[in-house]
PDB file of N, CA and C in Angstrom:
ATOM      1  N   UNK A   1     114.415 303.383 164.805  1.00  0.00           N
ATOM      2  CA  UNK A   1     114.499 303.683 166.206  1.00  0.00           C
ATOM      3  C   UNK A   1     113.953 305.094 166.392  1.00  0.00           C
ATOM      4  N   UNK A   2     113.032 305.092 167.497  1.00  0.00           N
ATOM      5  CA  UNK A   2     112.355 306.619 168.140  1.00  0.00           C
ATOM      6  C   UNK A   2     113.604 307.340 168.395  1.00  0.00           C
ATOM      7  N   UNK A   3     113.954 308.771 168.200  1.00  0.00           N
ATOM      8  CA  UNK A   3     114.239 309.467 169.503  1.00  0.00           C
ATOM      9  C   UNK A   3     113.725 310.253 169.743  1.00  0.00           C
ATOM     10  N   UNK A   4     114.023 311.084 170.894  1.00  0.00           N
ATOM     11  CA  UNK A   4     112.837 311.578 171.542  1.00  0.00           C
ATOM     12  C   UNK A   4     114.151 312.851 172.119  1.00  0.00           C
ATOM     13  N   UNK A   5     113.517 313.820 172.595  1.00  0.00           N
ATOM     14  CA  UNK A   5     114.617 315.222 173.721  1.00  0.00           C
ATOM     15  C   UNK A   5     114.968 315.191 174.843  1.00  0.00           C
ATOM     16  N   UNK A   6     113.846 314.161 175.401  1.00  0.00           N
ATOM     17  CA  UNK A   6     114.088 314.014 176.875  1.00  0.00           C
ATOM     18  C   UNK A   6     114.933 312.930 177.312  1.00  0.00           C
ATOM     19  N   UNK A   7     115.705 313.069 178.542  1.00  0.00           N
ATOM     20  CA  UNK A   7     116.399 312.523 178.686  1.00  0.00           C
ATOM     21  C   UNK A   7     116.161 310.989 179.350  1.00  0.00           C
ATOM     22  N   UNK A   8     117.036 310.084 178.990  1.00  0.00           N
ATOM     23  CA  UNK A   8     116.174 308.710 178.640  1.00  0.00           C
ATOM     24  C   UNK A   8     115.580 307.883 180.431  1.00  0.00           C
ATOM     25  N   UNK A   9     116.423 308.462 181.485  1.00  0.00           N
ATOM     26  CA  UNK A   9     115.469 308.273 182.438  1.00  0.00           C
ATOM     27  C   UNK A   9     113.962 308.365 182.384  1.00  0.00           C
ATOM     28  N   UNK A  10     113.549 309.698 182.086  1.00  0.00           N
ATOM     29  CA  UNK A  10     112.285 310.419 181.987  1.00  0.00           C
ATOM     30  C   UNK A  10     111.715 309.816 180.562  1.00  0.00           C
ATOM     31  N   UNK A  11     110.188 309.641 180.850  1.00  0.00           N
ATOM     32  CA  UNK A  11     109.407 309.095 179.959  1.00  0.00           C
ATOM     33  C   UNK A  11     108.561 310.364 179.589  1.00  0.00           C
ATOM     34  N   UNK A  12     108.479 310.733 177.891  1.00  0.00           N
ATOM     35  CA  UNK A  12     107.185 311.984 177.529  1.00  0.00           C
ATOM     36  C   UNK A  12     106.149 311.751 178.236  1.00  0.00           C
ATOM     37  N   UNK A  13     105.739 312.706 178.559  1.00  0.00           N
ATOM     38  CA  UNK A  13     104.531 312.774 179.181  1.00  0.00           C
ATOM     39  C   UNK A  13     103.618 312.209 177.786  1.00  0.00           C
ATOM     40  N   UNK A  14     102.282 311.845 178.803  1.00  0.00           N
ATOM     41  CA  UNK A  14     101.525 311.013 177.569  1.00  0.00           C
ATOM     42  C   UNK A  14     100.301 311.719 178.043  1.00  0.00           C
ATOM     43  N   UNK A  15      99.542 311.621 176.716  1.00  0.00           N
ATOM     44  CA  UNK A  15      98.383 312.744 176.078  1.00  0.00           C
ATOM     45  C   UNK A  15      96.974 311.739 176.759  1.00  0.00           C
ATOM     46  N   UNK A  16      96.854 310.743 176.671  1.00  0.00           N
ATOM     47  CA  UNK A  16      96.102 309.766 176.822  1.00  0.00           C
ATOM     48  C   UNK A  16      96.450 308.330 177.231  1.00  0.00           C
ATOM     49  N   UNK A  17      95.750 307.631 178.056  1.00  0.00           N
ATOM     50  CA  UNK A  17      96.324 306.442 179.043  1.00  0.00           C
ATOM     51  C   UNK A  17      96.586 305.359 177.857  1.00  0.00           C
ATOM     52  N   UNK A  18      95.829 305.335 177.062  1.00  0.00           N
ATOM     53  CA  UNK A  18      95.916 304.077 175.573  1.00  0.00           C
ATOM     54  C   UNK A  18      97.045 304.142 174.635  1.00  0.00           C
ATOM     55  N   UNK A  19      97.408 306.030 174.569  1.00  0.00           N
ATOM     56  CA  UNK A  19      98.253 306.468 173.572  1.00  0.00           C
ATOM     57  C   UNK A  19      99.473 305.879 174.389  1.00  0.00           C
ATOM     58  N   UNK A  20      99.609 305.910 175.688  1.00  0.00           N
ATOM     59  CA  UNK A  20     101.177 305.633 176.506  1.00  0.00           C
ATOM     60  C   UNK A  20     101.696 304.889 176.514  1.00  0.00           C
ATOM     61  N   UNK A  21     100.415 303.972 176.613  1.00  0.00           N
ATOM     62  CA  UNK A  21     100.570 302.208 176.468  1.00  0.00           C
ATOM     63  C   UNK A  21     100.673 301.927 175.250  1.00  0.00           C
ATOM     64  N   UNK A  22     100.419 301.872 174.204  1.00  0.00           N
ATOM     65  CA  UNK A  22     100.424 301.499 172.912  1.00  0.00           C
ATOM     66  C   UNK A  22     101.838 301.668 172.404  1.00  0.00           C
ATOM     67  N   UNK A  23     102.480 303.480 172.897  1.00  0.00           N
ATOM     68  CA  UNK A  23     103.732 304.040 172.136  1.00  0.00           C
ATOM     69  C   UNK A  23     105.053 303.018 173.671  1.00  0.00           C
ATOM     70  N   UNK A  24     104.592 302.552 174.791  1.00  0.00           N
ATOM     71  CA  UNK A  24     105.327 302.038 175.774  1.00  0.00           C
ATOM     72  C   UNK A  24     105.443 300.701 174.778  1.00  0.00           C
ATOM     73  N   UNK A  25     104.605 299.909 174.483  1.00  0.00           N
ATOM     74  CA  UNK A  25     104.630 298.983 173.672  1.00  0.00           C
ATOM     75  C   UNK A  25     105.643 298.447 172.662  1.00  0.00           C
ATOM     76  N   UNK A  26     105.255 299.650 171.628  1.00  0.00           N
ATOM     77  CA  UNK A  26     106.151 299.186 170.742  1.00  0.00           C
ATOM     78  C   UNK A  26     107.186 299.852 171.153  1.00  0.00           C
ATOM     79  N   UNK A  27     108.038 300.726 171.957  1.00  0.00           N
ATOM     80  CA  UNK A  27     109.465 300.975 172.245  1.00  0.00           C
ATOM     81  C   UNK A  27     109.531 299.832 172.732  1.00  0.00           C
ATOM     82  N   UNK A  28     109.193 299.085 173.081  1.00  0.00           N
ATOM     83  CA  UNK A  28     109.457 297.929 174.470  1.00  0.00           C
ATOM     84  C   UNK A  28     110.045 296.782 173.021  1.00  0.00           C
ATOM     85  N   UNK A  29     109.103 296.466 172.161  1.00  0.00           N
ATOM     86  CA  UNK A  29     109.062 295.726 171.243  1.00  0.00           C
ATOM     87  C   UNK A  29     110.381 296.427 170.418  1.00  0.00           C
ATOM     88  N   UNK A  30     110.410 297.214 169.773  1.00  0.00           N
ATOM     89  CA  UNK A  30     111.647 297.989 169.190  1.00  0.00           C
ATOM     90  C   UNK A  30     113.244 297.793 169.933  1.00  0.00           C
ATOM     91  N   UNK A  31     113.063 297.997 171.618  1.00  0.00           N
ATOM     92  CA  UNK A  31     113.997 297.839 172.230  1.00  0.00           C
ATOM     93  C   UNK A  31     114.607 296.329 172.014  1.00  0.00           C
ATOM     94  N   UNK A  32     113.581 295.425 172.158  1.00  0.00           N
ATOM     95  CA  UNK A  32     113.620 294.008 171.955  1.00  0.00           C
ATOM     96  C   UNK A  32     114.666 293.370 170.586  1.00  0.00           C
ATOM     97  N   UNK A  33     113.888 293.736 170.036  1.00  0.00           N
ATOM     98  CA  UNK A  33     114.607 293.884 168.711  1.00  0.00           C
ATOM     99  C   UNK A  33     116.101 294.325 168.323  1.00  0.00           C
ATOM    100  N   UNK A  34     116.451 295.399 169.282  1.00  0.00           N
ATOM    101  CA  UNK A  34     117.796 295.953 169.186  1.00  0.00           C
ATOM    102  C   UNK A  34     118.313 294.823 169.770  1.00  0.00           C
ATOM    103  N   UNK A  35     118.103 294.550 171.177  1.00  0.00           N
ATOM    104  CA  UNK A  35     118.638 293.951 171.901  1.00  0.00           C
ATOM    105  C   UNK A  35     118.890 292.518 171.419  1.00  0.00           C
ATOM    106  N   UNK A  36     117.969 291.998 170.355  1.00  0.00           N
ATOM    107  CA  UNK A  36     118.709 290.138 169.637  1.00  0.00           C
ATOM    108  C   UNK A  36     119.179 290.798 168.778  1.00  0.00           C
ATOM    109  N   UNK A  37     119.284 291.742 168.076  1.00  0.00           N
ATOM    110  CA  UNK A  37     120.120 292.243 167.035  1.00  0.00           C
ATOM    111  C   UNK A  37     121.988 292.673 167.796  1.00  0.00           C
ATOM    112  N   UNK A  38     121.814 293.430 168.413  1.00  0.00           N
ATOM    113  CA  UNK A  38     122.699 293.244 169.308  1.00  0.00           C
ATOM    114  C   UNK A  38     123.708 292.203 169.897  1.00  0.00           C
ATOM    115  N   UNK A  39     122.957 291.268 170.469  1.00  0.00           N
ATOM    116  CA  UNK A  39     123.414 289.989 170.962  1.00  0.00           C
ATOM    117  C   UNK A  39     123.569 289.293 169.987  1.00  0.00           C
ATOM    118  N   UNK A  40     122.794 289.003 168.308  1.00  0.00           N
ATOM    119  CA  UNK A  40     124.044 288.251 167.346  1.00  0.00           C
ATOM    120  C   UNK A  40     124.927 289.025 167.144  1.00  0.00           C
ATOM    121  N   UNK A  41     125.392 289.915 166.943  1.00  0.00           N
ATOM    122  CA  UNK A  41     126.414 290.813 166.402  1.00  0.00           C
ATOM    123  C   UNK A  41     127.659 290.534 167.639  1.00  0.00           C
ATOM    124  N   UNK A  42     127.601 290.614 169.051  1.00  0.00           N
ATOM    125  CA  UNK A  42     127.800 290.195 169.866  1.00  0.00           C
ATOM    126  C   UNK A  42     128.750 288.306 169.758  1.00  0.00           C
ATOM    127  N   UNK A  43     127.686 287.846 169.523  1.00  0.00           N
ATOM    128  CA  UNK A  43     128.165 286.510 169.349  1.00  0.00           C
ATOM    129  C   UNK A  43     128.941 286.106 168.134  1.00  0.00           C
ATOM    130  N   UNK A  44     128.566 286.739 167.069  1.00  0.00           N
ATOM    131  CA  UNK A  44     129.236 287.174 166.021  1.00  0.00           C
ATOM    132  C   UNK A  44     130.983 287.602 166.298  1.00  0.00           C
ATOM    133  N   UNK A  45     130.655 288.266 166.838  1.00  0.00           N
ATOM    134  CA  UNK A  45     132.251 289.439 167.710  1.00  0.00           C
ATOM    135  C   UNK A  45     133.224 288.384 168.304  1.00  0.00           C
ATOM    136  N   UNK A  46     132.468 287.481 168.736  1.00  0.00           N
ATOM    137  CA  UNK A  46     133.031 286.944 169.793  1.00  0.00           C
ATOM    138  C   UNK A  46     133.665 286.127 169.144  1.00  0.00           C
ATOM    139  N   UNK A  47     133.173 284.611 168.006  1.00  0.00           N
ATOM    140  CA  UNK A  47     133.747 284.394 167.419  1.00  0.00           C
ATOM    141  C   UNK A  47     134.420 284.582 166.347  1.00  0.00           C
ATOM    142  N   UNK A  48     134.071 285.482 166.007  1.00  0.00           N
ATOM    143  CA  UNK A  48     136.098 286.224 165.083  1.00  0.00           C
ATOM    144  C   UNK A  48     136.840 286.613 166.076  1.00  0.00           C
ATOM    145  N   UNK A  49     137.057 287.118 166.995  1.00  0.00           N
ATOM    146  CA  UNK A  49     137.704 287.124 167.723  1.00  0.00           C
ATOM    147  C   UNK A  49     138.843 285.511 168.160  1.00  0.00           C
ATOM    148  N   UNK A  50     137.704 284.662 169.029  1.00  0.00           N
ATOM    149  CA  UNK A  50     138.309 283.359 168.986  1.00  0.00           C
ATOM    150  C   UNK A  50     139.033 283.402 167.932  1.00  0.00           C
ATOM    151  N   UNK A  51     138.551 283.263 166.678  1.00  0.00           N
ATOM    152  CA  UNK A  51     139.635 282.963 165.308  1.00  0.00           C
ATOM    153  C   UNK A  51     140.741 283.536 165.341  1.00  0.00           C
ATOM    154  N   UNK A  52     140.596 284.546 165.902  1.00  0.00           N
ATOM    155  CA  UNK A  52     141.707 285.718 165.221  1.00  0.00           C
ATOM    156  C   UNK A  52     142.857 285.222 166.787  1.00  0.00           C
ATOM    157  N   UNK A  53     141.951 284.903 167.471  1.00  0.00           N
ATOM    158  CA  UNK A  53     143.253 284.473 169.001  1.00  0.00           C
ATOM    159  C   UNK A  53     143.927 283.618 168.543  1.00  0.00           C
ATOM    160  N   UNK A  54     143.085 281.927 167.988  1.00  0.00           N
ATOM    161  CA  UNK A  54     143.470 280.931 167.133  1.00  0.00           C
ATOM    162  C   UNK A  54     144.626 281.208 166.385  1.00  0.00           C
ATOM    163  N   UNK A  55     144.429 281.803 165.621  1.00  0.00           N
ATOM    164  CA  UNK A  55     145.723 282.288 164.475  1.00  0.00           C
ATOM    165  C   UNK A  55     147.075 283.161 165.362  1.00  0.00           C
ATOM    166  N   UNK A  56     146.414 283.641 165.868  1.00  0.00           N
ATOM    167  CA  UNK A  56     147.886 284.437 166.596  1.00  0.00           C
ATOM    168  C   UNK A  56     148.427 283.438 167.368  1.00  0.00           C
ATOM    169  N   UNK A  57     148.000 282.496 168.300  1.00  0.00           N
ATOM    170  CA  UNK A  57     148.757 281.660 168.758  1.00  0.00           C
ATOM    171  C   UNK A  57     149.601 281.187 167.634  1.00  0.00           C
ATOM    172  N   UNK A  58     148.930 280.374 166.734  1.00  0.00           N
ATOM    173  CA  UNK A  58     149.327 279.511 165.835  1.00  0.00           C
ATOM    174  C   UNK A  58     150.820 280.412 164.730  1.00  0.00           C
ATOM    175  N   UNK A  59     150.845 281.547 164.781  1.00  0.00           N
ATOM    176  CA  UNK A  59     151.633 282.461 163.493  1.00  0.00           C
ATOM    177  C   UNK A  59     152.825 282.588 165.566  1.00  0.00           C
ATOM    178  N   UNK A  60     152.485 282.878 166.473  1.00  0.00           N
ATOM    179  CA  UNK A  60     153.565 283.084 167.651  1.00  0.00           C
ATOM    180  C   UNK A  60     154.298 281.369 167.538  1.00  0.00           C
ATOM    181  N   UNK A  61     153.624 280.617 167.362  1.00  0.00           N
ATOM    182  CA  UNK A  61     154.147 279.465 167.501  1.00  0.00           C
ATOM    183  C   UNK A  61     155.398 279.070 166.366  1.00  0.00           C
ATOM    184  N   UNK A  62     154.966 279.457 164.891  1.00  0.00           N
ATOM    185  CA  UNK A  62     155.734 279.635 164.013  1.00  0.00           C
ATOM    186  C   UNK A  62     157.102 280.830 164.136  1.00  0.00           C
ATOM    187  N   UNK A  63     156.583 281.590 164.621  1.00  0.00           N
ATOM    188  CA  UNK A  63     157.409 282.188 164.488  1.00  0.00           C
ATOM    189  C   UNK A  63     158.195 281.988 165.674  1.00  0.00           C
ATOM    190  N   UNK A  64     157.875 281.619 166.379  1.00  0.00           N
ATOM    191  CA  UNK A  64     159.311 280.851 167.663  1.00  0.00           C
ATOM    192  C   UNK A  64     159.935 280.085 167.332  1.00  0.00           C
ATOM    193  N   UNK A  65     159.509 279.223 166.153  1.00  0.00           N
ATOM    194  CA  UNK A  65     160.281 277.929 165.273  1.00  0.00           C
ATOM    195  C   UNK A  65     161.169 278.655 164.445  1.00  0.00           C
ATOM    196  N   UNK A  66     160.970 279.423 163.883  1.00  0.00           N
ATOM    197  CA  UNK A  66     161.868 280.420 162.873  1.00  0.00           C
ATOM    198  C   UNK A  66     162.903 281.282 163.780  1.00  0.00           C
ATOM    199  N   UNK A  67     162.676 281.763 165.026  1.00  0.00           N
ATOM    200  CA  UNK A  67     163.464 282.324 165.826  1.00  0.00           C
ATOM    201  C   UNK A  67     164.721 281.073 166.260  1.00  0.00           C
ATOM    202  N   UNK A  68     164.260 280.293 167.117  1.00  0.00           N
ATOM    203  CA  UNK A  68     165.111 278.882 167.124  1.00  0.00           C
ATOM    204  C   UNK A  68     165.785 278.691 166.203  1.00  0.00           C
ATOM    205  N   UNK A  69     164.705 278.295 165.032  1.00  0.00           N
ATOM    206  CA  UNK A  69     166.111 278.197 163.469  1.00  0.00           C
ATOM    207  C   UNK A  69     166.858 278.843 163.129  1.00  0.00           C
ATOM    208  N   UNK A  70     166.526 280.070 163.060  1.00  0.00           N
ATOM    209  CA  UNK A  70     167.724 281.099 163.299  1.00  0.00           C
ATOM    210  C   UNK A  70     168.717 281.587 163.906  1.00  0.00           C
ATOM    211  N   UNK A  71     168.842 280.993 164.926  1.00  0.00           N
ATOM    212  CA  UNK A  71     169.562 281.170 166.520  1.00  0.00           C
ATOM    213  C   UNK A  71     170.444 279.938 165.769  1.00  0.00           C
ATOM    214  N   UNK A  72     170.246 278.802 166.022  1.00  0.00           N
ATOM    215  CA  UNK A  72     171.156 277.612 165.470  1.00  0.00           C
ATOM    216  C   UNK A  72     171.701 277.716 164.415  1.00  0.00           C
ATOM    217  N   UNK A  73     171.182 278.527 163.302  1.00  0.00           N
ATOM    218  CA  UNK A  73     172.008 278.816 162.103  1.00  0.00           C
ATOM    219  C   UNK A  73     172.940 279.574 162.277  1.00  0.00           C
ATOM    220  N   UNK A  74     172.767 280.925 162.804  1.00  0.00           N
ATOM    221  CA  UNK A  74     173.654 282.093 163.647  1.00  0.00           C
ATOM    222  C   UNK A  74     174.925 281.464 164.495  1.00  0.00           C
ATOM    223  N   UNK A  75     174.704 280.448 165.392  1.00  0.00           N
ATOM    224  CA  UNK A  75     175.787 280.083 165.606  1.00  0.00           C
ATOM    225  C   UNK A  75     176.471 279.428 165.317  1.00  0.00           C
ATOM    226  N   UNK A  76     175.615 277.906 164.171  1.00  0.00           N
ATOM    227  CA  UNK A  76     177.091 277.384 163.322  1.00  0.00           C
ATOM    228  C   UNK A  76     177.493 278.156 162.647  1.00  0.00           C
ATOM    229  N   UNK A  77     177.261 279.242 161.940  1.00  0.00           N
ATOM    230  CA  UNK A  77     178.162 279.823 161.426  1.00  0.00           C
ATOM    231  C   UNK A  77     179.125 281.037 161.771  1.00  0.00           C
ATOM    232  N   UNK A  78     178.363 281.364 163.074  1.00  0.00           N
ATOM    233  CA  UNK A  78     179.882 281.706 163.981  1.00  0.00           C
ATOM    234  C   UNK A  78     180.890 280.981 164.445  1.00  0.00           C
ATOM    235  N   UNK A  79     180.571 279.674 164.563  1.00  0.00           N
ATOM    236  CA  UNK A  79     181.592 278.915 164.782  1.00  0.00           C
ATOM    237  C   UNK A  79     182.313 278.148 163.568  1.00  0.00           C
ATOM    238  N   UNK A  80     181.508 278.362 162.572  1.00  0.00           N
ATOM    239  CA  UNK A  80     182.388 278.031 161.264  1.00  0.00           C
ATOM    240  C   UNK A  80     183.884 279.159 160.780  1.00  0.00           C
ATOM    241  N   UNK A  81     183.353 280.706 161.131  1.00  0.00           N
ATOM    242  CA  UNK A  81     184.069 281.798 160.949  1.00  0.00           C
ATOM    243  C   UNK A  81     185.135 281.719 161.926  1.00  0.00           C
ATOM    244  N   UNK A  82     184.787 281.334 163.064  1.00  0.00           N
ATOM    245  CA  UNK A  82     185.805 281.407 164.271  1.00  0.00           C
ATOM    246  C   UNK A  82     186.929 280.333 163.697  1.00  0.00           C
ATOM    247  N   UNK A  83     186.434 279.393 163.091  1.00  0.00           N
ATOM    248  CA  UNK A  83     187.247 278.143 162.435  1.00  0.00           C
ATOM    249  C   UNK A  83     188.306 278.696 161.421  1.00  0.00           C
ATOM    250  N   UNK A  84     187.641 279.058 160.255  1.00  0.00           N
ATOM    251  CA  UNK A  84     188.231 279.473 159.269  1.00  0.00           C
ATOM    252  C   UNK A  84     189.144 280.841 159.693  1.00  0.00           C
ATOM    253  N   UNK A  85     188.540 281.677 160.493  1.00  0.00           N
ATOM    254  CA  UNK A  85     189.941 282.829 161.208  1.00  0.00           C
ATOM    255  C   UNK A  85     191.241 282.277 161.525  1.00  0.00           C
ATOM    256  N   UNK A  86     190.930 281.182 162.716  1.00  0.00           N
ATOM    257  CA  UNK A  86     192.132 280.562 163.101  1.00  0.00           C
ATOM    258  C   UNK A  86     193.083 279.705 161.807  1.00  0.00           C
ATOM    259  N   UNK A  87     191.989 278.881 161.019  1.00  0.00           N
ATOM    260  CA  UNK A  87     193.362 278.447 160.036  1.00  0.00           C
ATOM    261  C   UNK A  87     193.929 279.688 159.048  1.00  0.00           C
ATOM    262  N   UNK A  88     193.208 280.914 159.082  1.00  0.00           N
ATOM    263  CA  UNK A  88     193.749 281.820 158.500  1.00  0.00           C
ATOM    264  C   UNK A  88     194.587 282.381 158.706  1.00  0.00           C
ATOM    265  N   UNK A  89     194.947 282.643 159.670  1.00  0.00           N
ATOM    266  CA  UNK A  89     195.903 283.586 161.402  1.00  0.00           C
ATOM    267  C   UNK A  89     197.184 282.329 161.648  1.00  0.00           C
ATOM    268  N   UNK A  90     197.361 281.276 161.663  1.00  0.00           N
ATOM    269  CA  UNK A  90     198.186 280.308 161.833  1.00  0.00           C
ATOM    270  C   UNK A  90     198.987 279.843 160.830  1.00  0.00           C
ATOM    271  N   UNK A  91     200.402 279.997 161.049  1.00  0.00           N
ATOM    272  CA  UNK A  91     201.326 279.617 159.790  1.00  0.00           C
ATOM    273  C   UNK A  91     200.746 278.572 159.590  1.00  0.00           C
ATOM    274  N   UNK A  92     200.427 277.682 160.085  1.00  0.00           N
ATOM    275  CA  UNK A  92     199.886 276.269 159.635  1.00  0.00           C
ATOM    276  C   UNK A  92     198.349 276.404 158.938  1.00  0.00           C
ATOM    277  N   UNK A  93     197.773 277.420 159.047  1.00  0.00           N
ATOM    278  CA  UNK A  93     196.656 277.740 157.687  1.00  0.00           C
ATOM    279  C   UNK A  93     196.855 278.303 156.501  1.00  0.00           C
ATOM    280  N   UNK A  94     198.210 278.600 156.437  1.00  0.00           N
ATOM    281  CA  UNK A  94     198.560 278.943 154.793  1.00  0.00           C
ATOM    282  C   UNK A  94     199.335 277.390 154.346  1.00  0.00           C
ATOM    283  N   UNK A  95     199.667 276.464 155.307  1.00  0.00           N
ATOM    284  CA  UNK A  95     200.659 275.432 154.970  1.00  0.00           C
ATOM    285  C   UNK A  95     198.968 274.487 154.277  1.00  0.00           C
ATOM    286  N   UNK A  96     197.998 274.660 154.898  1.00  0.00           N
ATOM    287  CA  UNK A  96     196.230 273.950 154.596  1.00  0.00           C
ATOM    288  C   UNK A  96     196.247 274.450 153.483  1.00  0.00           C
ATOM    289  N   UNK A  97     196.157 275.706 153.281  1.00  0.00           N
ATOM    290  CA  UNK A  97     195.402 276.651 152.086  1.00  0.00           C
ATOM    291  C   UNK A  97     195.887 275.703 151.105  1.00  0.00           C
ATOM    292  N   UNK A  98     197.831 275.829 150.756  1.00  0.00           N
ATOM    293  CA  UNK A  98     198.395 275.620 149.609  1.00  0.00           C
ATOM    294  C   UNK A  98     198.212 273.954 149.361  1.00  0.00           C
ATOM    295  N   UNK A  99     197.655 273.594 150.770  1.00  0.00           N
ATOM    296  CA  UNK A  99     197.537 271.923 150.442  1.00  0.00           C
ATOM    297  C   UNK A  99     196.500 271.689 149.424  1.00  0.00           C
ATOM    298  N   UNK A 100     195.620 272.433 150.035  1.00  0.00           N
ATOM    299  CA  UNK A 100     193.859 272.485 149.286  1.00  0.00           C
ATOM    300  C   UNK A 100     193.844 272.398 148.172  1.00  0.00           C
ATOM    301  N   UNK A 101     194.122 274.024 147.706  1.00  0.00           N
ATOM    302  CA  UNK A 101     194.877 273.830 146.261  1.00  0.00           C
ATOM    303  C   UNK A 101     195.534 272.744 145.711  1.00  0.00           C
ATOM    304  N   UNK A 102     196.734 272.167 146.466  1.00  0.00           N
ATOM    305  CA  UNK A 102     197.530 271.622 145.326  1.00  0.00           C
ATOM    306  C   UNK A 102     196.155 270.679 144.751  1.00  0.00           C
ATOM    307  N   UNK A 103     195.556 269.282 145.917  1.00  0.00           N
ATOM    308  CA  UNK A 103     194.302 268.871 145.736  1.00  0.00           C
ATOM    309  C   UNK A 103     193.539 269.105 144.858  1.00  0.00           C
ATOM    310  N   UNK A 104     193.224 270.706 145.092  1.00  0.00           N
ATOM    311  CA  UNK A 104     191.786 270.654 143.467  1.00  0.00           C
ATOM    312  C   UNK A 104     192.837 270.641 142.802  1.00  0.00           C
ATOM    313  N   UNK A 105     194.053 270.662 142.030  1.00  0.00           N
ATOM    314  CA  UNK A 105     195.113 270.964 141.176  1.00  0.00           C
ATOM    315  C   UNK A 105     194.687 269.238 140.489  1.00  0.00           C
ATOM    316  N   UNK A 106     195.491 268.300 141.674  1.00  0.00           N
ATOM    317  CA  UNK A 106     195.654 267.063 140.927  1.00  0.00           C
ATOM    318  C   UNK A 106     194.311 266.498 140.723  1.00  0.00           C
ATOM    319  N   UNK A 107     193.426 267.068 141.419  1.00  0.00           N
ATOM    320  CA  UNK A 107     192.003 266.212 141.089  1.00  0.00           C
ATOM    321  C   UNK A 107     191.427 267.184 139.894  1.00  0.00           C
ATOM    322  N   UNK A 108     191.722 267.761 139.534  1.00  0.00           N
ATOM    323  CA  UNK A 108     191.324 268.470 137.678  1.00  0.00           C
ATOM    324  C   UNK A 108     192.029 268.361 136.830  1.00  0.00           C
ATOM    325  N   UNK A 109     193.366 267.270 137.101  1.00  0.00           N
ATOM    326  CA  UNK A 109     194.077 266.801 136.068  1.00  0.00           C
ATOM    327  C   UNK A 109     193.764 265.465 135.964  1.00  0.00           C
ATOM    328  N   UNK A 110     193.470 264.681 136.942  1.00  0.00           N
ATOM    329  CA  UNK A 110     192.968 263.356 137.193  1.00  0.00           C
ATOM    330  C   UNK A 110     191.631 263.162 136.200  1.00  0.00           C
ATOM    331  N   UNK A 111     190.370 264.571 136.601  1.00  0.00           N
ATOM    332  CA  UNK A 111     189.587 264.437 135.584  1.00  0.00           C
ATOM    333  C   UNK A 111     189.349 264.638 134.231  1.00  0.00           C
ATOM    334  N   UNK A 112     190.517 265.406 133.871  1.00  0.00           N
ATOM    335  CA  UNK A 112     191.265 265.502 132.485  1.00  0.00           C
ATOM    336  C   UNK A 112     191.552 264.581 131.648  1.00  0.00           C
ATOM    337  N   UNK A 113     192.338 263.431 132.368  1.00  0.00           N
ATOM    338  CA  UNK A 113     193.094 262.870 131.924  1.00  0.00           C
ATOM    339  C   UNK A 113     192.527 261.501 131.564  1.00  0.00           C
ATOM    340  N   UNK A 114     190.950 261.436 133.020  1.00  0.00           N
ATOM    341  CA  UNK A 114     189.833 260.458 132.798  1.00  0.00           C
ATOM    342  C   UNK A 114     189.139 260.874 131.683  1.00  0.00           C
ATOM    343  N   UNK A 115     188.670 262.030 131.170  1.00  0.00           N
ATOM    344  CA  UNK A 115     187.685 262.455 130.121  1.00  0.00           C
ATOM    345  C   UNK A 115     188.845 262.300 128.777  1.00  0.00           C
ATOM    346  N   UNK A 116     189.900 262.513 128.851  1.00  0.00           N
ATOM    347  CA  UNK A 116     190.644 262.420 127.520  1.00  0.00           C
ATOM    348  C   UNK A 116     190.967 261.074 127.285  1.00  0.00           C
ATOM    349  N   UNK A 117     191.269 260.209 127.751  1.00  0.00           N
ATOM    350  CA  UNK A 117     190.856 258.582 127.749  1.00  0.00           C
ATOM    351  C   UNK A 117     190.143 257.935 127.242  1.00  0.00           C
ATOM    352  N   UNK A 118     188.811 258.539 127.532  1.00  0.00           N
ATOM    353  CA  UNK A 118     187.375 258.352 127.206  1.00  0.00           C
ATOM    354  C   UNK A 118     187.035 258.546 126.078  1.00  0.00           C
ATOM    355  N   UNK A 119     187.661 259.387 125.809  1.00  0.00           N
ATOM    356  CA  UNK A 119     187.645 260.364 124.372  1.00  0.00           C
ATOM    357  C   UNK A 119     185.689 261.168 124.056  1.00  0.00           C
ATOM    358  N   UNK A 120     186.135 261.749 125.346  1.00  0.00           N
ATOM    359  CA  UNK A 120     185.231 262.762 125.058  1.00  0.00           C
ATOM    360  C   UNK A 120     185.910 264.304 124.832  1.00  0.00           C
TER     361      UNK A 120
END
């Protein structure tokens, strides 16, 4: 690419009518040139761009699915805690607790007593 001092309104004065035309020429031709060079780079731009919109929808979309899933997980298990407080807090959740227990108690003697049978 030419440059030149003057400012790009203003054209150098020219030495000779052939020399003006010739150097008008090829800037014209040079300009040309920028200008499809330009415009792929341009079109170029444009689609990575598209892509890159493409994907951000697509990663916002995911990640609203993961927000949702998370929201529903968050609250069964606030409402699992709210559960387990109350049988904790209620004479009648220590009367559960010791039931529970006794339960795994006889069901690990039950499987005891199945595996020693067996004679394993």
């Amino acid at each position: 690419m030419t440059t030149s001092t003057t400012p790009h309104n203003r054209r150098p004065p020219a030495t000779a009518a052939g020399a003006s035309s010739s150097s008008v020429a090829a800037a014209e031709a040079e300009n040309d040139a920028i200008l499809r060079a330009l415009i792929a780079d341009v079109r170029s731009l444009r689609t990575g761009f598209s892509d890159v919109g493409a994907e951000v929808k697509q990663h916002n979309t995911l990640l609203d699915s993961v927000s949702r899933t998370m929201s529903s997980a968050s609250s069964g298990l606030k409402k699992s805690m709210r559960k387990l407080e109350a049988i904790s807090e209620g004479s009648t959740g220590v009367k559960h607790m010791w039931l529970l227990l006794l339960l795994v108690v006889v069901v690990l003697i039950f499987l005891w007593l199945l595996l020693k049978r067996k004679g394993y």
